[in-house]
Protein backbone atom coordinates (compact mmCIF):
# COMPACT_ATOMS: atom_id res chain seq x y z
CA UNK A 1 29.41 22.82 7.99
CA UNK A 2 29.05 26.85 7.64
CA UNK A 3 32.50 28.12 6.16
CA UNK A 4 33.91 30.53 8.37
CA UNK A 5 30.87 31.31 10.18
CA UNK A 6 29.05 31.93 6.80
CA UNK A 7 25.61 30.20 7.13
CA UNK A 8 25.62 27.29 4.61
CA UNK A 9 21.41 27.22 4.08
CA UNK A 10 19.03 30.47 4.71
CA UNK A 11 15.29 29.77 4.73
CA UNK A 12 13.98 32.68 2.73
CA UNK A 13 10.54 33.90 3.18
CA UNK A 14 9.10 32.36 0.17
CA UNK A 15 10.40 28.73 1.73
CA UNK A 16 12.94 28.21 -1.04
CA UNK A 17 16.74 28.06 -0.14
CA UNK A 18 19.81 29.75 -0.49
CA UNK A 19 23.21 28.79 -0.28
CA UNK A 20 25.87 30.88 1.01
CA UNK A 21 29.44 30.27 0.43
CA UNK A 22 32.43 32.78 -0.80
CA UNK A 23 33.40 33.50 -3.87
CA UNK A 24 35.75 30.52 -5.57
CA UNK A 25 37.73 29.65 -8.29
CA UNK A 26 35.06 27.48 -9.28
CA UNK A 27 32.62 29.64 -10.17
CA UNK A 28 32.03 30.70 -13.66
CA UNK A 29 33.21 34.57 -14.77
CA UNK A 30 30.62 34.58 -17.28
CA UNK A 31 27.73 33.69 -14.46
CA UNK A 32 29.21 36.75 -12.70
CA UNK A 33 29.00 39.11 -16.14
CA UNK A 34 25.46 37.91 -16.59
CA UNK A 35 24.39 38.77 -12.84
CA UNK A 36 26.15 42.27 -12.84
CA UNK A 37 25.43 43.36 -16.44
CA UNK A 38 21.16 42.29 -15.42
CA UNK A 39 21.51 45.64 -12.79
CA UNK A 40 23.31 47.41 -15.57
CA UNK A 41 20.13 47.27 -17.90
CA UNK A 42 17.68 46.86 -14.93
CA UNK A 43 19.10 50.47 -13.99
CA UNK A 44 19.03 49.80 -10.77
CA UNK A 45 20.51 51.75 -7.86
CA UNK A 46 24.10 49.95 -8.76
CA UNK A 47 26.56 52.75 -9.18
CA UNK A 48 27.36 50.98 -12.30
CA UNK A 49 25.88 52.31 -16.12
CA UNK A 50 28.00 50.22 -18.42
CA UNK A 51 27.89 46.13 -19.07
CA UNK A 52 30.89 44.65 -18.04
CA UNK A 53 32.85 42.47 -20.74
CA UNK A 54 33.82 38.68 -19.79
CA UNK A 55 37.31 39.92 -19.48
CA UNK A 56 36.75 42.84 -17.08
CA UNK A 57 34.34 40.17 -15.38
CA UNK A 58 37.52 37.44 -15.39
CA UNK A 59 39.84 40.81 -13.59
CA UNK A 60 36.93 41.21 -11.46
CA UNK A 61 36.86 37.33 -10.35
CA UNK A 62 40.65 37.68 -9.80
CA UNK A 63 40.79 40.76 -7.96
CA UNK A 64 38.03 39.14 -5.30
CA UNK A 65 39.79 36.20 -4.73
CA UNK A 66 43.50 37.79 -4.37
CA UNK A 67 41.33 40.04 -1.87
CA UNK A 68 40.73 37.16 0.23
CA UNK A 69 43.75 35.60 0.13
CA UNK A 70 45.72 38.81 1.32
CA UNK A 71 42.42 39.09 3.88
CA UNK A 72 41.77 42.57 2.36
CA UNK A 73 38.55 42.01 1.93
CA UNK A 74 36.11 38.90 0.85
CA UNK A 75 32.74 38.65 -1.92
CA UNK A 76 30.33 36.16 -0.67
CA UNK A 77 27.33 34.92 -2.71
CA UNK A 78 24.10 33.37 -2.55
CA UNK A 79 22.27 30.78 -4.97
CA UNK A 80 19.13 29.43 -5.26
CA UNK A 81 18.23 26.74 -7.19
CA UNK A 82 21.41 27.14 -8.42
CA UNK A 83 20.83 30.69 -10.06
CA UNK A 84 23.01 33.31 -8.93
CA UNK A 85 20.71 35.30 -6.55
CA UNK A 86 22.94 37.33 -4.73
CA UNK A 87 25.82 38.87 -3.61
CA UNK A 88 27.99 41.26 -1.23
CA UNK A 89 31.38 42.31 -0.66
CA UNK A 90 33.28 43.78 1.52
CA UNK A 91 37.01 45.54 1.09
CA UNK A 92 39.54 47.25 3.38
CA UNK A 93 40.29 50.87 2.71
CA UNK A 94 43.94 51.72 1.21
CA UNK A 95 46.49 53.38 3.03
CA UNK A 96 45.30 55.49 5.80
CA UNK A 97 41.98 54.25 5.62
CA UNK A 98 42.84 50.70 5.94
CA UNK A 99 41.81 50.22 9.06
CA UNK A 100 37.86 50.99 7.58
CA UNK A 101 36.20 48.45 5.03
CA UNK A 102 33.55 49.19 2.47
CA UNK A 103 29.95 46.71 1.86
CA UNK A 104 28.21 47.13 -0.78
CA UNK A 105 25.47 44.19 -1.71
CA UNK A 106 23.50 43.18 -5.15
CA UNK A 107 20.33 41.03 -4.73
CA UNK A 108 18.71 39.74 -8.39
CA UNK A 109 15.29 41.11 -9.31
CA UNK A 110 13.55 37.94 -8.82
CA UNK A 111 15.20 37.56 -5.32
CA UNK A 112 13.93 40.88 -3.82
CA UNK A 113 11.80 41.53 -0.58
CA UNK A 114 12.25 37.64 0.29
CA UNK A 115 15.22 38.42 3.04
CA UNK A 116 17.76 37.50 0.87
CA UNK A 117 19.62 41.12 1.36
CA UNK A 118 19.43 41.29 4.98
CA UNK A 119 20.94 37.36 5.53
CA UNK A 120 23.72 38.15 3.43
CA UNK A 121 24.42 41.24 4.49
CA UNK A 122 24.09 39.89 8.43
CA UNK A 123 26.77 37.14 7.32
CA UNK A 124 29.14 40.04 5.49
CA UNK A 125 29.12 42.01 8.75
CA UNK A 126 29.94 38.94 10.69
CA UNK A 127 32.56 38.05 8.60
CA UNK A 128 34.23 41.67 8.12
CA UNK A 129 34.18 42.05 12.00
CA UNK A 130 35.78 38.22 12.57
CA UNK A 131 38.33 38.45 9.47
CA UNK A 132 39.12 42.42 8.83
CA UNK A 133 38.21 43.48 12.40
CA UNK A 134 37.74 47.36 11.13
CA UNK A 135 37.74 50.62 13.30
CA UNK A 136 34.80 51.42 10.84
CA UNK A 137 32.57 49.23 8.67
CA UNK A 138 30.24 51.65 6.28
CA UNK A 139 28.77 51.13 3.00
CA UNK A 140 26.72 54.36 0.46
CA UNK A 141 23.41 54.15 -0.98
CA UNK A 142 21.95 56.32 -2.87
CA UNK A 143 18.97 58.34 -2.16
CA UNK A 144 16.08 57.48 -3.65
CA UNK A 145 16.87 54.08 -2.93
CA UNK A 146 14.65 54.24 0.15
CA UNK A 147 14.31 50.23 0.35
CA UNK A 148 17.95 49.90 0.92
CA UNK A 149 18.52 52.48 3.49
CA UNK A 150 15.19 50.90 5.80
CA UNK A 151 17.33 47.69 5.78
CA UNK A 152 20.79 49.26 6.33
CA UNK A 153 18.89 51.05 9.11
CA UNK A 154 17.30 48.10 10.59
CA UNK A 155 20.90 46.65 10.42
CA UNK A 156 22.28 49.37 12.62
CA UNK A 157 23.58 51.94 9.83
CA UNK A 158 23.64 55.10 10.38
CA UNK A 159 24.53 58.33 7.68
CA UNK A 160 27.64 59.95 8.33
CA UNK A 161 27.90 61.91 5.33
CA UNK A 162 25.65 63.07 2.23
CA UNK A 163 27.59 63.85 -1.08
CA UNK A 164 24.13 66.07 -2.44
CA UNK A 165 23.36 65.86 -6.47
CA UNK A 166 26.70 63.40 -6.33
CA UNK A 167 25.24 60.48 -8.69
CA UNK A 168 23.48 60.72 -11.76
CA UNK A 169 21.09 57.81 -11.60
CA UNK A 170 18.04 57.62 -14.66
CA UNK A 171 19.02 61.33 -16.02
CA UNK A 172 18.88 62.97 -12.55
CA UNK A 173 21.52 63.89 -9.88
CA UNK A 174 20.67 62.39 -6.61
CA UNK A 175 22.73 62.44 -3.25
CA UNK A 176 25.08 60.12 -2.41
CA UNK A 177 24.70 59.04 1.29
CA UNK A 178 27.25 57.29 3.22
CA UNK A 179 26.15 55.07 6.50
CA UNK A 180 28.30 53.89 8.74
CA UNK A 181 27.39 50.91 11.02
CA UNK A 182 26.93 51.96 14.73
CA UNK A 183 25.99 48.98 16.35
């Protein structure tokens, strides 16, 4: 049985599997370190440049899970063959801009251009428009990450806003584009 509309088991284009679920207390903080601190020296388009320590990882775990207790927002993830493969997240704005909620999405290197991004990131927009139900649902990407923004367009995302020479990503200042979803 899906859990809360999640799919359980998404065919990939390669024929292996992934499993979808949310974020638990069962899964291991250090798993989670390892997965976000591969982006950090990947360099990838993560607006992280620092490796997270196993106790900012454990805050991190915390933090995800309170979210979706309080329904402020939820982290879902994907594994295949039991690897961490993916994930992506979504959180409610604070104060006046609660009533918008922020995606962002990670996919591992050896899980890229398979579909893994766009059936996660099909199940986070379900889920943030069943469980959050937001005025506005956008997420930022940033510019030369061209692959991204096809799929966010394909996905209905649109760019509201460009913050230019915003991020400084591999020694270089590139823009910082916000897309909100418009369909």
């Amino acid at each position: 049985m899906a859990e809360c509309g999640l799919p359980k088991d998404v065919r990939l284009k390669d024929g292996r599997i992934a499993t979808v679920s949310f974020l638990s207390g069962k899964d291991s903080a250090r798993e989670l370190q390892r997965f976000i601190n591969a982006f950090v020296t990947e360099r990838t388009f993560l607006g992280y440049d620092k490796r997270f320590s196993l106790k900012e990882e454990e805050a991190f775990k915390k933090t995800q899970l309170s979210l979706r207790r309080k329904r402020e927002g939820h982290l879902i993830i994907a594994r295949v063959g039991g690897a961490l493969a993916g994930s992506t997240g979504a959180r409610r704005e604070k104060f006046k801009g609660r009533h918008n909620v922020s995606l962002g999405i990670a996919i591992a290197k050896p899980f890229r251009g398979i579909g893994l991004g766009e059936a996660l990131l099909r199940a986070n927009i379900r889920e943030t428009e069943r469980s959050l139900k937001p005025k506005n649902v956008f997420l930022s990407v940033l510019a030369p990450n061209e692959r991204a923004r096809k799929l966010y367009r394909k996905l209905g995302f649109r760019k509201f806003a460009v913050f230019p020479e915003w991020m400084l990503h591999q020694g270089k200042f590139v823009n910082h584009i916000f897309m909100r979803l418009e369909s």
